[in-house]
Protein backbone atom coordinates (compact mmCIF):
# COMPACT_ATOMS: atom_id res chain seq x y z
CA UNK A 1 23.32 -22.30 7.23
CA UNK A 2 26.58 -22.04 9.20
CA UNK A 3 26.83 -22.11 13.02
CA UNK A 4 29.48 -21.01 14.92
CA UNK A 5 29.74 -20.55 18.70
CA UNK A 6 32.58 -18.85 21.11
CA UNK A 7 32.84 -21.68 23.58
CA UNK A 8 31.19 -24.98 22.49
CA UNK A 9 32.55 -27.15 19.48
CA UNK A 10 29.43 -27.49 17.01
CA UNK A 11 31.15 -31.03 15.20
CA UNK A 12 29.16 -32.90 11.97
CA UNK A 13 26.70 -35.07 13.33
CA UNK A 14 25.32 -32.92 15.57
CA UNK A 15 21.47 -32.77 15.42
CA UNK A 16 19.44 -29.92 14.16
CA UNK A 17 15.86 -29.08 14.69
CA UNK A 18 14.75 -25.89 13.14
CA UNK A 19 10.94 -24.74 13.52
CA UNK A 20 9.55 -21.50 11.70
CA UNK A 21 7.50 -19.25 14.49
CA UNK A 22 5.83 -16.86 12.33
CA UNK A 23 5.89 -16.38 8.06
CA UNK A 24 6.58 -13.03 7.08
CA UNK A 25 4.63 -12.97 4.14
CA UNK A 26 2.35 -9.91 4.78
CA UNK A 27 -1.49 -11.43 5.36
CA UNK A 28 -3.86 -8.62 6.60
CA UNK A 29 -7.42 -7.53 6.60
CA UNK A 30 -9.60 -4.55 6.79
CA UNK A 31 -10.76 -3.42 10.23
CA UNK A 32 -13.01 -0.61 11.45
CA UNK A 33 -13.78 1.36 14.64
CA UNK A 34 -16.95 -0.30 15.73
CA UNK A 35 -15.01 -3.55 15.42
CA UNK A 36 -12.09 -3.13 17.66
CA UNK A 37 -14.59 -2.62 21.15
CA UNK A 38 -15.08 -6.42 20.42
CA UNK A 39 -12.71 -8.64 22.69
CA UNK A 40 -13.25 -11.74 20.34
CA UNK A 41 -12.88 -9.40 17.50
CA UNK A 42 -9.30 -8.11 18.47
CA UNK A 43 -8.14 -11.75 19.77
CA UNK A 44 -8.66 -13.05 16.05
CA UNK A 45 -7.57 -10.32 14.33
CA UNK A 46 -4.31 -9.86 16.10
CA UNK A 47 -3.38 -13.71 16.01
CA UNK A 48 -3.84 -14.16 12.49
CA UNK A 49 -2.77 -10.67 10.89
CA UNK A 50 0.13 -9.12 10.51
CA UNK A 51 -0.82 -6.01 8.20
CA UNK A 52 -3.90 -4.07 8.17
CA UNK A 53 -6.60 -1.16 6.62
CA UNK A 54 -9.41 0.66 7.85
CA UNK A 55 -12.08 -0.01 6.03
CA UNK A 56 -13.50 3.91 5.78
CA UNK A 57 -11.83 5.81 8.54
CA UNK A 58 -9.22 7.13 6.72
CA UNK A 59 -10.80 8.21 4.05
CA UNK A 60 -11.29 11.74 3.51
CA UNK A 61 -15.18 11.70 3.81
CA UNK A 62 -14.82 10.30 7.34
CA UNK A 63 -11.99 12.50 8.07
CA UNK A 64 -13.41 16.01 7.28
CA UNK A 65 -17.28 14.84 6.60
CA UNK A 66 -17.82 19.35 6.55
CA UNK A 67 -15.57 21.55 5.77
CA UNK A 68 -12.88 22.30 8.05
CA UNK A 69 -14.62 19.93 10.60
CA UNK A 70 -11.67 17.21 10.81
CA UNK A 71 -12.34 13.82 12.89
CA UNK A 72 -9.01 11.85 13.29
CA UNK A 73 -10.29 10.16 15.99
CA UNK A 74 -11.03 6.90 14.69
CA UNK A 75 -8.27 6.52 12.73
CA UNK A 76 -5.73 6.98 15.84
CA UNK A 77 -7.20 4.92 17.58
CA UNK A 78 -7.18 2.10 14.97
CA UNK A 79 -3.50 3.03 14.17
CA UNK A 80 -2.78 2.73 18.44
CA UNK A 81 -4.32 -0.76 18.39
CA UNK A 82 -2.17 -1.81 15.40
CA UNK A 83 0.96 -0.12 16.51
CA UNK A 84 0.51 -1.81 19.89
CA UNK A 85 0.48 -5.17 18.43
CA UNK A 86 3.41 -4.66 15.67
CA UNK A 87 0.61 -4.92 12.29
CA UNK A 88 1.64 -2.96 9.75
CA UNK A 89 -1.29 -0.59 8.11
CA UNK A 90 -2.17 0.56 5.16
CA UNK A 91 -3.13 3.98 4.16
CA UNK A 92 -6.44 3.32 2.56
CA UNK A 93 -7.14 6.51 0.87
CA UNK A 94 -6.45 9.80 0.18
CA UNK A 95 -8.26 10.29 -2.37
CA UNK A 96 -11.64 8.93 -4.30
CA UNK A 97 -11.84 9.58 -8.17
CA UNK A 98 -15.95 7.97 -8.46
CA UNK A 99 -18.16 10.85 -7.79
CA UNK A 100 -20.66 9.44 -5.73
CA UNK A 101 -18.16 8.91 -2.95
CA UNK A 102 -17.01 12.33 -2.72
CA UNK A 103 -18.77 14.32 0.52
CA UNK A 104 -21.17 17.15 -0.94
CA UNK A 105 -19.07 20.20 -0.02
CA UNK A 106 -16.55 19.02 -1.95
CA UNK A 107 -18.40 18.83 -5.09
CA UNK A 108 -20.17 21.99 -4.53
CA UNK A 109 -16.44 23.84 -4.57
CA UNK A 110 -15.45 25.88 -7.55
CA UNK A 111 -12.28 24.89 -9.16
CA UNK A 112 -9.77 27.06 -7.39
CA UNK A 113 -11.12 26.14 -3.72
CA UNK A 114 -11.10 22.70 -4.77
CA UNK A 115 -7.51 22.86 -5.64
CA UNK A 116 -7.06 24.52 -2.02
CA UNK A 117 -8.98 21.60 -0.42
CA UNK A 118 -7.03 18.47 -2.40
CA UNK A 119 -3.91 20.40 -1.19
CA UNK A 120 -5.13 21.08 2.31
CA UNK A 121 -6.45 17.43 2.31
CA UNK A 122 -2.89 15.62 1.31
CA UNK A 123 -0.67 18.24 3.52
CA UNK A 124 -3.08 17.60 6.59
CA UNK A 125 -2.91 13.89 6.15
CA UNK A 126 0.38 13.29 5.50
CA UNK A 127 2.12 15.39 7.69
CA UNK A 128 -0.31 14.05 10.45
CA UNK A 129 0.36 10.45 9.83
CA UNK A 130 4.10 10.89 8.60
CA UNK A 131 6.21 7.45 8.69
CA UNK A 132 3.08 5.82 10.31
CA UNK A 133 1.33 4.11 6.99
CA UNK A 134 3.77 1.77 4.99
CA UNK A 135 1.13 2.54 2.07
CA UNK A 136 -0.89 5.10 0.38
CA UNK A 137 -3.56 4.45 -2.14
CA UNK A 138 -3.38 7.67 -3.54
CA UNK A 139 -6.80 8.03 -5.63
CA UNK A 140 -8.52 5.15 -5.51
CA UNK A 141 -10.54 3.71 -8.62
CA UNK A 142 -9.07 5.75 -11.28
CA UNK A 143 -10.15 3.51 -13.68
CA UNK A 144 -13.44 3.99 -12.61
CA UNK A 145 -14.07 7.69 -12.08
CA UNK A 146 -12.48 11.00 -13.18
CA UNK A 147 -13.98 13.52 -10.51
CA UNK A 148 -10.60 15.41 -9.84
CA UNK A 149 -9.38 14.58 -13.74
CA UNK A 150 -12.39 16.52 -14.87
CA UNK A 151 -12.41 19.18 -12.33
CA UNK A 152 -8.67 19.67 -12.15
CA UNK A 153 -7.26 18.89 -15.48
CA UNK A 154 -5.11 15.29 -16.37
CA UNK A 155 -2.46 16.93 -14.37
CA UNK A 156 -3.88 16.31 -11.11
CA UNK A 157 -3.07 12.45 -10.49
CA UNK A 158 0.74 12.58 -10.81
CA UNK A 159 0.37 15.86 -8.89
CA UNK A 160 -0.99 13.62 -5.65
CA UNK A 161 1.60 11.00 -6.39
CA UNK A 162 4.18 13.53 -6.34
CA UNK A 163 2.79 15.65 -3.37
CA UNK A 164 2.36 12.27 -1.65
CA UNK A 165 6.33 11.62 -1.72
CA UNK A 166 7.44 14.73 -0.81
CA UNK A 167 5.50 14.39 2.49
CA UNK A 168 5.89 11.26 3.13
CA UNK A 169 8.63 9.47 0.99
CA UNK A 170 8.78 5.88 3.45
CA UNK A 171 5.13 5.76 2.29
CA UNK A 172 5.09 3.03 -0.96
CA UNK A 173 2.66 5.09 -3.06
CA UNK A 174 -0.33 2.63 -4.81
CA UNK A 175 -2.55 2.34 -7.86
CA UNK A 176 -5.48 0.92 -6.06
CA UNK A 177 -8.33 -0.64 -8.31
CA UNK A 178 -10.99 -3.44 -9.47
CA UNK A 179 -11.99 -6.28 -11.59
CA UNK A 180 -8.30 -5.92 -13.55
CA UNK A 181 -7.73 -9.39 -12.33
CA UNK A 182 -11.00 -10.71 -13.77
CA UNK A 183 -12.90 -10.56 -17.32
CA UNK A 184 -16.43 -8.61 -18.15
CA UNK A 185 -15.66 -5.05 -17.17
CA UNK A 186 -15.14 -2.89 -20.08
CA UNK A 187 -13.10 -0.25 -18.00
CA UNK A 188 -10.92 -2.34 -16.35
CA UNK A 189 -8.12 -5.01 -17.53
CA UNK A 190 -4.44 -5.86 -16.64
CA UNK A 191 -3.54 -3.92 -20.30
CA UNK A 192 -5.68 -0.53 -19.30
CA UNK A 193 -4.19 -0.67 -15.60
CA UNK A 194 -0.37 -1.14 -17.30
CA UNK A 195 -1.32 1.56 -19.40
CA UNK A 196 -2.71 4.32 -16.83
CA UNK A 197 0.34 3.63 -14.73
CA UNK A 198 2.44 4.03 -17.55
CA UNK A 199 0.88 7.82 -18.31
CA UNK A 200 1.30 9.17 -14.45
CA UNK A 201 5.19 7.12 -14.68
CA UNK A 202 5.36 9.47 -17.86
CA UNK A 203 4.50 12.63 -15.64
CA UNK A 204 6.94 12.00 -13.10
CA UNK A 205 4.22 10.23 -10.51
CA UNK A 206 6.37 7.72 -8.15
CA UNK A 207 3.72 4.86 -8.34
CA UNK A 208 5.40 2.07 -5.90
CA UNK A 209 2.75 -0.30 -5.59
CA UNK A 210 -0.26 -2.13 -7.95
CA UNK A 211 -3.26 -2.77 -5.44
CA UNK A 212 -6.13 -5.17 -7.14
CA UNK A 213 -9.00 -5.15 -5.07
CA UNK A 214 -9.59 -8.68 -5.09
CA UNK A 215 -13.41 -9.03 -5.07
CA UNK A 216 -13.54 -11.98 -7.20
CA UNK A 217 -17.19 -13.92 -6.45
CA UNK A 218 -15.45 -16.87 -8.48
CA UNK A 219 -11.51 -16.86 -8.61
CA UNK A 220 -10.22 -18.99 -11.71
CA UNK A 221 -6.73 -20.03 -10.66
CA UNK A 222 -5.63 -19.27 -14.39
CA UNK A 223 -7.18 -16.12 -15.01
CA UNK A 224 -5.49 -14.76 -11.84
CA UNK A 225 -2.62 -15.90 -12.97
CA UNK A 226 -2.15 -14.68 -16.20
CA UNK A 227 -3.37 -11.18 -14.85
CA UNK A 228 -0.34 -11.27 -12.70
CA UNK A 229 2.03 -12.31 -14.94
CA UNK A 230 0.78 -9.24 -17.00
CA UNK A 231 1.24 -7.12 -14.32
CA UNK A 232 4.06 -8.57 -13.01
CA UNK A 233 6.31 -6.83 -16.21
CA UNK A 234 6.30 -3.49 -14.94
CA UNK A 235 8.36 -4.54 -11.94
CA UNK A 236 6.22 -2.95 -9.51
CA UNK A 237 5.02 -4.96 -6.05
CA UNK A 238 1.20 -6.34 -6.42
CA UNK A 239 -0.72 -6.76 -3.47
CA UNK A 240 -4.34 -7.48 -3.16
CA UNK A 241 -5.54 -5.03 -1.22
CA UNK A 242 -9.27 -5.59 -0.42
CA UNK A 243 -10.06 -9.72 -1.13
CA UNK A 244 -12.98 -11.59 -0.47
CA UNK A 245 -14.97 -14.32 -2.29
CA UNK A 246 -18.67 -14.99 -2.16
CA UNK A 247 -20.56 -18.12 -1.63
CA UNK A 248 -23.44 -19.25 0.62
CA UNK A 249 -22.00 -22.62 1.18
CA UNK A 250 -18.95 -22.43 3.37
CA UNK A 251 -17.25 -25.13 1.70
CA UNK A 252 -17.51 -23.48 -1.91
CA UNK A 253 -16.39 -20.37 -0.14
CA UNK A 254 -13.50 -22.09 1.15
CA UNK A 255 -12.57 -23.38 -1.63
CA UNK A 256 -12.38 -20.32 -3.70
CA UNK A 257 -10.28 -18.19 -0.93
CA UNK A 258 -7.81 -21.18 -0.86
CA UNK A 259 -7.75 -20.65 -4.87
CA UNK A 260 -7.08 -16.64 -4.47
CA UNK A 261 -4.53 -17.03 -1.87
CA UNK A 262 -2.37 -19.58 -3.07
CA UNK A 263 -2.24 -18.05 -6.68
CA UNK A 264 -1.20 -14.50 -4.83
CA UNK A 265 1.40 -15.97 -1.92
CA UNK A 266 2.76 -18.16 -5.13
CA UNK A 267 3.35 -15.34 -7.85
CA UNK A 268 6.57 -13.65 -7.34
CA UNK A 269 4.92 -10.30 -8.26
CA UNK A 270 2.23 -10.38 -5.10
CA UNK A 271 4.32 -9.28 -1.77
CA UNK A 272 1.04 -9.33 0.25
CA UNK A 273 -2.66 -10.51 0.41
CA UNK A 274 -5.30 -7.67 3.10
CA UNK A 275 -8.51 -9.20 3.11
CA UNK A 276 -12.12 -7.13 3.08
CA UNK A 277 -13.34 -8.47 6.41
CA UNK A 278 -13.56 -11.65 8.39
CA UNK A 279 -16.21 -11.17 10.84
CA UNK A 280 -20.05 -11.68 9.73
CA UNK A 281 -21.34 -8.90 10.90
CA UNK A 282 -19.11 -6.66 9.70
CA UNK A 283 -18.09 -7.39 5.91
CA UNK A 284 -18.94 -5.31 3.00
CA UNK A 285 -20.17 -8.46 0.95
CA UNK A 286 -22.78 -10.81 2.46
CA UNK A 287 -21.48 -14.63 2.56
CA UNK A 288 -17.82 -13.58 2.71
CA UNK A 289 -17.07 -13.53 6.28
CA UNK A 290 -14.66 -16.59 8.06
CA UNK A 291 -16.06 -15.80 11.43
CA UNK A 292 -19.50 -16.22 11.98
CA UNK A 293 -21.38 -13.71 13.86
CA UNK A 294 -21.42 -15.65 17.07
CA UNK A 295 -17.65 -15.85 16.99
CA UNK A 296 -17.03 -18.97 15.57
CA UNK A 297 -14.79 -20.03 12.72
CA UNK A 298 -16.58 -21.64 9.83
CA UNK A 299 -14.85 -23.97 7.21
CA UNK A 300 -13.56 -20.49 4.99
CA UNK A 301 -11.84 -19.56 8.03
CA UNK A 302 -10.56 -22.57 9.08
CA UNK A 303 -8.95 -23.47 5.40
CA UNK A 304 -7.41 -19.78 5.88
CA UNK A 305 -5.86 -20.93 9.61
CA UNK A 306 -4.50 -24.30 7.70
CA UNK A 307 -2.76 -22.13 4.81
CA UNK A 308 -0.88 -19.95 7.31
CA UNK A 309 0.43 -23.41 9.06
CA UNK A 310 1.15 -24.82 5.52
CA UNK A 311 3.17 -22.10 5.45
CA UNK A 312 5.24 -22.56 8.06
CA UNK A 313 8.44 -24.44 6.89
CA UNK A 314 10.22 -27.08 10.04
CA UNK A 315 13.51 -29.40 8.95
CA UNK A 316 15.24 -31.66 10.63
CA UNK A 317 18.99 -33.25 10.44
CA UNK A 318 22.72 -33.19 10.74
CA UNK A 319 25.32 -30.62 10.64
CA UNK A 320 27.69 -32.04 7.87
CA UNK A 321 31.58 -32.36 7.10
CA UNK A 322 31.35 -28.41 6.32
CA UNK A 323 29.84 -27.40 9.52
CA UNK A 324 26.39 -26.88 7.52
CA UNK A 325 22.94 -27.65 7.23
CA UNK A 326 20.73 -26.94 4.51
CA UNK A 327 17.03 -26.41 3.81
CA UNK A 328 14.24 -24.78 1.87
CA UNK A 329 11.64 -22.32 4.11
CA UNK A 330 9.51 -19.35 3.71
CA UNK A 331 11.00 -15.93 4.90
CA UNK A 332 10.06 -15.31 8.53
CA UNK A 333 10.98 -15.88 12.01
CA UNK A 334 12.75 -19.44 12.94
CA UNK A 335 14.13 -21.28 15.98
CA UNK A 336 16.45 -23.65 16.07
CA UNK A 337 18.40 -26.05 18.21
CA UNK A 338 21.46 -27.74 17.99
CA UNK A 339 22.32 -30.94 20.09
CA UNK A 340 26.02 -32.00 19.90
CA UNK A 341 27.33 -35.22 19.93
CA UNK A 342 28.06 -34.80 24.07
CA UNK A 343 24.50 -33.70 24.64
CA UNK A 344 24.93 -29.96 24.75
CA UNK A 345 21.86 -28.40 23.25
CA UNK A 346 22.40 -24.61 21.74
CA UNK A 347 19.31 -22.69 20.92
CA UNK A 348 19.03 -19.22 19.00
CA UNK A 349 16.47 -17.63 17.11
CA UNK A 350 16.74 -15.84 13.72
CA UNK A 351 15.45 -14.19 10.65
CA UNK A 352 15.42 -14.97 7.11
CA UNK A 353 14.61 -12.55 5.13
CA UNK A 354 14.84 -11.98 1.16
CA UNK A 355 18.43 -11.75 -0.14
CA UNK A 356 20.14 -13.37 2.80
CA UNK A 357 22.15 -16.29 1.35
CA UNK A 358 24.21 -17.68 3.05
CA UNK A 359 22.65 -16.91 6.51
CA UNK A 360 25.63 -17.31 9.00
CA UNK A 361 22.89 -18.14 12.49
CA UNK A 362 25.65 -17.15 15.65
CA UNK A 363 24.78 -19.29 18.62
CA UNK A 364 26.46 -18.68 21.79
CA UNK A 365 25.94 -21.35 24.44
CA UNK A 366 26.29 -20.86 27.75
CA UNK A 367 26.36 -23.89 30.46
C-alpha cells in the first residue's frame, strides 16, 4: 500500500492499523416467502449473507402454476427485501429437466405449444427481471432428467442458454447440478458434468457458471477437492449453489460444514458458497439447519459465524523508508488509520478487490 495525502506529511514510522469490515467472498443462502414475515428470520439472514436464492419462488411451477395464470408476487417481494439490503440473488431456475417437477399443463402440451410455452416462459422472465439476477440456472439437473431433451430435440438446452443471453447478457448463465462432487451416483461425476458442458459449449450455449448443489451428508475434504480441481480446468467459476450437511449431533454437523466451506472459500475455482437453509423450520433436509427453531444458534451455526471472522484479515505496523506498508488480506472492505509521528491520526476506508496490486489508499486529512 501507498498513502499519500494533500496537506499532512505521512513520514516512515508512522503507525498503521488496518481492520477488514466485511469479506467479499460471496456467502449466501436460500430464502423463501413464508420466511421473510419473521423479524428474527430477516435479522440473521441479512447480517450474515451477502448473496441469496429463493428456494421455489422463482421457479416456473410457482410462477405460472396454470397456464397463463402468472404469480410474480413472491418473487418481488423477496427480490425488494434483498435489493433493500445490498444481497446479491440468484436466479434459481428457469427451467427443470426431471419430469416430476414439471406442473401438469406443461406436460400435457403437444410439442409445438410446448415450444411456445419454454419461449413464452424465458421471454416473460427475463425481460421481467432484466439486470436484477447476477445468475441464471438455466435448466436445472440436466444430468438427471431429459423432459425438454426428449420433447424438444438435443437442440433445446443451448437454445435456453442462448435465449437466456440475449435477454439478459449481465446474467452469468449456470450448469446447476448434484452429487458431481461426491462418489455413488452413476449419472453424475466431475468427468460427465465436464463433458455435458462441453456439448452445449460445442452448440454455441454461453455457459458462465458450474453450480454443484452441495448436498453432501458426509463431505470428505479430499474428494471435494479433487472434484474441483477437475472442474476447475474448464476455466469456468464454481459455486456451490444449494449446501447443506446432515447430522443429528450438532457438533458432527459442525464439523462437516466447516469441512465443505473451507475446501470451497480455499479452491481458486469456487467464487461463492449459497447455502440450502439455516433456520429449522424451514430447511429442505432435516438436521441441517444452524438456527434452531426457537431462534437460537446451535454449534453448526456458530462454527459458520467463527469462519466468517476467521476471515476477516487486521495488520498492524509502520509505514517504511518507501512510504509503504505491506500485508496479506482477503478481498473486501477495510479501514485503516494512520498516526504520524506528531500525533495526527488520518483515517480512510477502501476496497480491495481482485487484480488491484499495488492499491494506492488516498487519505486526505483534515484538522
Amino acid at each position: 500500500m501507498k498513502f499519500s495525502s494533500s496537506n499532512v506529511s505521512i513520514p516512515s514510522g508512522s503507525a498503521v492499523r488496518i481492520r477488514q469490515t466485511k469479506n467479499s467472498f460471496p456467502l449466501g443462502t436460500c430464502i423463501t416467502r413464508e420466511e421473510i414475515d419473521n423479524e428474527d428470520f430477516v435479522d440473521f439472514f441479512v447480517k450474515n449473507f451477502n448473496w441469496a436464492v429463493f428456494g421455489n419462488e422463482l421457479k416456473w411451477y410457482w410462477t405460472e402454476p396454470q397456464q397463463g395464470k402468472l404469480n410474480y408476487t413472491d418473487a418481488d417481494e423477496l427480490l425488494a427485501l434483498c435489493k433493500k439490503n445490498d444481497i446479491e440473488v440468484r436466479g434459481h431456475c428457469i427451467f427443470w429437466e426431471v419430469e416430476n417437477t414439471v406442473q401438469s399443463w406443461v406436460k400435457s402440451l403437444n410439442k409445438n405449444d410446448l415450444s411456445t410455452a419454454v419461449d413464452n416462459r424465458i421471454n416473460g422472465l427475463l425481460t421481467r427481471y432484466k439486470d436484477q439476477f447476477r445468475h441464471y440456472d438455466v435448466n436445472n439437473e440436466m444430468l438427471h432428467g431429459s423432459f425438454y431433451r426428449d420433447r424438444l430435440g438435443q437442440d433445446i438446452r443451448a437454445y435456453m442458454f442462448k435465449t437466456a443471453n440475449q435477454l439478459d447478457q449481465s446474467a452469468t448463465l449456470f450448469v446447476n447440478d448434484y452429487n458431481v462432487e461426491g462418489t455413488g451416483d452413476t449419472r453424475a461425476s466431475p468427468e460427465a458434468y465436464i463433458k455435458q458442458i462441453l456439448g452445449l459449449q460445442e452448440q454455441g450455449a454461453p455457459v458462465g457458471g458450474i453450480g454443484l448443489q452441495g448436498h453432501i451428508s458426509i463431505p470428505v475434504g479430499p474428494i471435494l477437492s479433487s472434484a474441483l480441481d477437475k472442474l476447475a480446468v474448464l476455466g469456468l467459476p464454481v459455486w456451490f449453489t444449494e449446501a447443506d450437511v446432515v447430522a443429528g449431533n450438532e457438533y458432527v454437523r459442525a464439523d462437516d460444514l466447516e469441512t465443505m466451506i473451507w475446501e470451497a472459500f480455499a479452491h481458486p475455482a469456487v467464487e461463492g458458497v449459497v447455502l440450502w437453509g439455516f433456520w429449522e423450520l424451514s430447511m429442505w433436509r432435516g438436521n441441517a439447519h444452524l438456527v434452531n427453531a426457537e431462534g437460537d444458534v446451535n454449534e453448526a451455526g456458530r462454527r459458520f459465524l467463527k469462519l466468517q471472522q476467521k476471515w476477516l484479515s487486521h495488520a498492524r505496523g509502520e509505514v517504511d523508508e518507501q512510504g509503504e506498508f505491506k500485508f496479506r488480506g482477503f478481498h473486501g472492505d477495510y479501514s485503516i488509520d494512520i498516526i504520524t509521528p506528531e500525533k495526527k491520526m488520518l483515517s480512510q476506508v477502501f476496497t480491495v478487490a481482485k487484480g488491484e496490486s499495488p492499491l494506492v489508499v488516498e487519505i486526505n486529512f483534515e484538522p
